[in-house]
C-alpha atoms as a PDB file:
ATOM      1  CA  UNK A   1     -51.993   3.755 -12.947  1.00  0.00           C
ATOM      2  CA  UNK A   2     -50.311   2.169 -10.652  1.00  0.00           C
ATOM      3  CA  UNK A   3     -46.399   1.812  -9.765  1.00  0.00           C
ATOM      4  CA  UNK A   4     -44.430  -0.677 -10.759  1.00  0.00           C
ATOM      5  CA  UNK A   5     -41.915  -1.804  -7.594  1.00  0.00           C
ATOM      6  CA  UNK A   6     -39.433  -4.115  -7.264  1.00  0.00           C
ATOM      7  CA  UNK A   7     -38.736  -6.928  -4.748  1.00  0.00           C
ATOM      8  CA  UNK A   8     -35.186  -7.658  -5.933  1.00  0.00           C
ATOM      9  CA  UNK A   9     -32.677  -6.996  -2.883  1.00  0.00           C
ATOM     10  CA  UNK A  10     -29.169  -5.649  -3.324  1.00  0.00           C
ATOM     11  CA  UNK A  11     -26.485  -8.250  -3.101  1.00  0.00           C
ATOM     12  CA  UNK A  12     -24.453  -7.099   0.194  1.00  0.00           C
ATOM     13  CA  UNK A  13     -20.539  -8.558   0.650  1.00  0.00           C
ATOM     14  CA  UNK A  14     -18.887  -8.886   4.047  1.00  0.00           C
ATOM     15  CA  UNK A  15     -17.528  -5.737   5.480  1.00  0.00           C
ATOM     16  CA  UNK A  16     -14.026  -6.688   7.074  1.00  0.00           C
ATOM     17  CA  UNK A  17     -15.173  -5.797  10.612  1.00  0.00           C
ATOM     18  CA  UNK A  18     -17.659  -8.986  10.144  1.00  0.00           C
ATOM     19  CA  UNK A  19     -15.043 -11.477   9.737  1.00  0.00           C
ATOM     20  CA  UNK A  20     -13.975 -13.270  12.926  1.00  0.00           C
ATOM     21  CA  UNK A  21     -10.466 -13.551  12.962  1.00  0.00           C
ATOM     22  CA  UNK A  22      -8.715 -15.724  15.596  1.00  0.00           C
ATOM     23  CA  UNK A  23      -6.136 -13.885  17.954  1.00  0.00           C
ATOM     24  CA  UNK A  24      -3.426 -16.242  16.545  1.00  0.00           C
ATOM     25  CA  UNK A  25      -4.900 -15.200  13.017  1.00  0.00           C
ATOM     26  CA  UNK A  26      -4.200 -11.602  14.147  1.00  0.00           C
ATOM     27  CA  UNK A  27      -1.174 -12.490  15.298  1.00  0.00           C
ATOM     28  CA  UNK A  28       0.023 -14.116  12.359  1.00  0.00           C
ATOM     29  CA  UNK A  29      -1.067 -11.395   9.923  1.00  0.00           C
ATOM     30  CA  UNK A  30      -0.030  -8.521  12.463  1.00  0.00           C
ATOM     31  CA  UNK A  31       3.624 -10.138  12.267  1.00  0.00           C
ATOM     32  CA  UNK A  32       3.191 -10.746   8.309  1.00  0.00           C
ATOM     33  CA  UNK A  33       2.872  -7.191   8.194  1.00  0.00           C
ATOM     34  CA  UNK A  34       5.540  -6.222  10.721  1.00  0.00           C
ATOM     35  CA  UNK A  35       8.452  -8.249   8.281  1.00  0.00           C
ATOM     36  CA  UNK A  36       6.893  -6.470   5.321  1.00  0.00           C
ATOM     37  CA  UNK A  37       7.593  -3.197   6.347  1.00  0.00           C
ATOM     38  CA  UNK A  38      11.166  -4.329   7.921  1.00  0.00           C
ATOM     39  CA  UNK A  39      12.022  -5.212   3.954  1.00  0.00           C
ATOM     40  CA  UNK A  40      10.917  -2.159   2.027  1.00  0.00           C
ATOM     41  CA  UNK A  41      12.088   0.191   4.938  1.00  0.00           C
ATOM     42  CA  UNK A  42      15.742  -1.426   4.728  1.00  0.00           C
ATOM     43  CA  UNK A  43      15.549  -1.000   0.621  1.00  0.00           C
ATOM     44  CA  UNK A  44      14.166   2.930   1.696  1.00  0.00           C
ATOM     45  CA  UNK A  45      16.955   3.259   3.913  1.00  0.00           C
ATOM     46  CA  UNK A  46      19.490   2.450   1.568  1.00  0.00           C
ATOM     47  CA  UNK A  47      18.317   4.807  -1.273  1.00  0.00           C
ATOM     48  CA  UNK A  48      16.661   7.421   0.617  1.00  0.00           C
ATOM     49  CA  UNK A  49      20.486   9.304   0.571  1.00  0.00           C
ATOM     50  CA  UNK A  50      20.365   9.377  -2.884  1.00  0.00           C
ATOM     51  CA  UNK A  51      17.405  11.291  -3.533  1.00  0.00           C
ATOM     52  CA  UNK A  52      16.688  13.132  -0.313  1.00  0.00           C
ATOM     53  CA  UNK A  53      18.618  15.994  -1.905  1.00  0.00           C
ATOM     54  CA  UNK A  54      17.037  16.329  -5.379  1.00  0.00           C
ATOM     55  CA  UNK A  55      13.615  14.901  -4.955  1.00  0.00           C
ATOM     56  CA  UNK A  56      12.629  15.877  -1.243  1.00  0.00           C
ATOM     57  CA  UNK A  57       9.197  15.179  -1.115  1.00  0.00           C
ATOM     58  CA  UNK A  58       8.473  13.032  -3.781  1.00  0.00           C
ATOM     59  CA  UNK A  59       6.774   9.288  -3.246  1.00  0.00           C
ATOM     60  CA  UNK A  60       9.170   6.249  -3.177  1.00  0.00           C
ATOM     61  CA  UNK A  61       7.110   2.530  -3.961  1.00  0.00           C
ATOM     62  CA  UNK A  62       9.169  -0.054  -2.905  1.00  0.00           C
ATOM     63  CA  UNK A  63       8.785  -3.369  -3.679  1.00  0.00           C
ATOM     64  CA  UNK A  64      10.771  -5.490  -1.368  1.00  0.00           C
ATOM     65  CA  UNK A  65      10.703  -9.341  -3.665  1.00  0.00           C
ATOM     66  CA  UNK A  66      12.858  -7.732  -6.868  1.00  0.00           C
ATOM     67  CA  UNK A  67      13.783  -4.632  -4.545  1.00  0.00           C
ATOM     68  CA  UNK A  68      12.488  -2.317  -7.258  1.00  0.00           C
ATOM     69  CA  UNK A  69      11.838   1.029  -6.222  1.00  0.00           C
ATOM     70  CA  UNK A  70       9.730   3.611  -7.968  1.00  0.00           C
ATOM     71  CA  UNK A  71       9.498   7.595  -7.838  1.00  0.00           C
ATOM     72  CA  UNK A  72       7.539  10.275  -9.030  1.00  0.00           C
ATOM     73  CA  UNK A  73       6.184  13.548  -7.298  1.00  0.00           C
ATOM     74  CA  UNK A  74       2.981  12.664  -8.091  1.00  0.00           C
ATOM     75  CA  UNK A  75       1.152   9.496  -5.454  1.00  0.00           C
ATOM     76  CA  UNK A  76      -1.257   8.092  -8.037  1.00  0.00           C
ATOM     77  CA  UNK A  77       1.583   8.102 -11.232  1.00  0.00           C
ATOM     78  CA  UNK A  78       4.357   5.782  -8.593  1.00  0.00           C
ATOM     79  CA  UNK A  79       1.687   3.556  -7.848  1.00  0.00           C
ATOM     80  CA  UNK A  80       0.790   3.454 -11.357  1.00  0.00           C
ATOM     81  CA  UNK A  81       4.517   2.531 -12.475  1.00  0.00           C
ATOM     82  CA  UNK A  82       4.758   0.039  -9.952  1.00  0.00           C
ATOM     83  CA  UNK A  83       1.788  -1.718 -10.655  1.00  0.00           C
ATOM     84  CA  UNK A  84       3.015  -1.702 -14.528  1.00  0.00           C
ATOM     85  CA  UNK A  85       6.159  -3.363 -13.558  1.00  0.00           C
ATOM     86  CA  UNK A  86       3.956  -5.785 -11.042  1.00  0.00           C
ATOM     87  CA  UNK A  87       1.052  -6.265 -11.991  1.00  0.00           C
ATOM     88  CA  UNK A  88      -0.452  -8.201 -10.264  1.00  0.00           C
ATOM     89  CA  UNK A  89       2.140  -7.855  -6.940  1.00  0.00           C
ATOM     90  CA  UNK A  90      -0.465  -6.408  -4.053  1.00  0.00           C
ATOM     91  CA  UNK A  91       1.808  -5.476  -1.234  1.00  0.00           C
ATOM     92  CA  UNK A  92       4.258  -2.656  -2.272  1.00  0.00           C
ATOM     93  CA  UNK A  93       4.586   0.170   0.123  1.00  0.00           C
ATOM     94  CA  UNK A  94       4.202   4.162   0.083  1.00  0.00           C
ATOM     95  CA  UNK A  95       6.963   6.035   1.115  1.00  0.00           C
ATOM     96  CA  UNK A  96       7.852   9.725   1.267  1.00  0.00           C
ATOM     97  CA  UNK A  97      11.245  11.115   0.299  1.00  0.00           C
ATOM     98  CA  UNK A  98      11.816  12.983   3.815  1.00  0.00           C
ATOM     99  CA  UNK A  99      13.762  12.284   6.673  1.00  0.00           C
ATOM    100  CA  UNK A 100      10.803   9.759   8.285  1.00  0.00           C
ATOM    101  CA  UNK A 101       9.448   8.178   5.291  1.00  0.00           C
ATOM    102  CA  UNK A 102       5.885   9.069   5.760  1.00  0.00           C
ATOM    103  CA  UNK A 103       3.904   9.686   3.027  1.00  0.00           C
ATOM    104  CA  UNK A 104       0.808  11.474   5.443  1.00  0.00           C
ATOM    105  CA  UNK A 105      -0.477  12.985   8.551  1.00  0.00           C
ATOM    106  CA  UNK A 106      -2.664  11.328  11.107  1.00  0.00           C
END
């Protein structure tokens, strides 16, 4: 008997580090970015008093358009209600109820 093979090749997308980006592209989307953060750290700022008390580290998503902000001690259920309210929306941001706002450790 013999074995059966196939030629068939697996489609293969573009990894990120493939597409050429030009330095005012970087620029543009490094500074996109930059403002983006500014506007769900200033709606973080203003709330963060609030809840530091009570819900010390728990996760805060923020989305800066409607300035809803969403929290729940658990990372996947905030995204989860945000996304629900927004579907749809891709940037919100992660933050952590603490005194810097960060949700990890590098």
């Amino acid at each position: 008997m013999t074995k059966a093979t196939s030629t068939r090749t697996a489609r293969r997308g573009r990894i990120l580090s493939e597409i050429q980006w030009t330095e005012e592209e970087k620029a543009k989307r490094q500074a996109e970015g930059q403002e983006f953060h500014r506007r769900c750290q200033v709606i973080f700022n203003r709330v963060k008093p609030e809840y530091i008390e009570t819900h010390y580290g728990w996760y805060m998503v923020v989305e800066p358009d409607s300035g809803d902000y969403f929290i729940d001690g658990d990372e996947e259920i905030v995204m989860q209600m945000a996304r629900q309210k927004h579907p749809g929306t891709v940037p919100l941001f992660l933050f952590r109820i603490n005194e810097t706002g960060v949700s990890g450790t590098v």
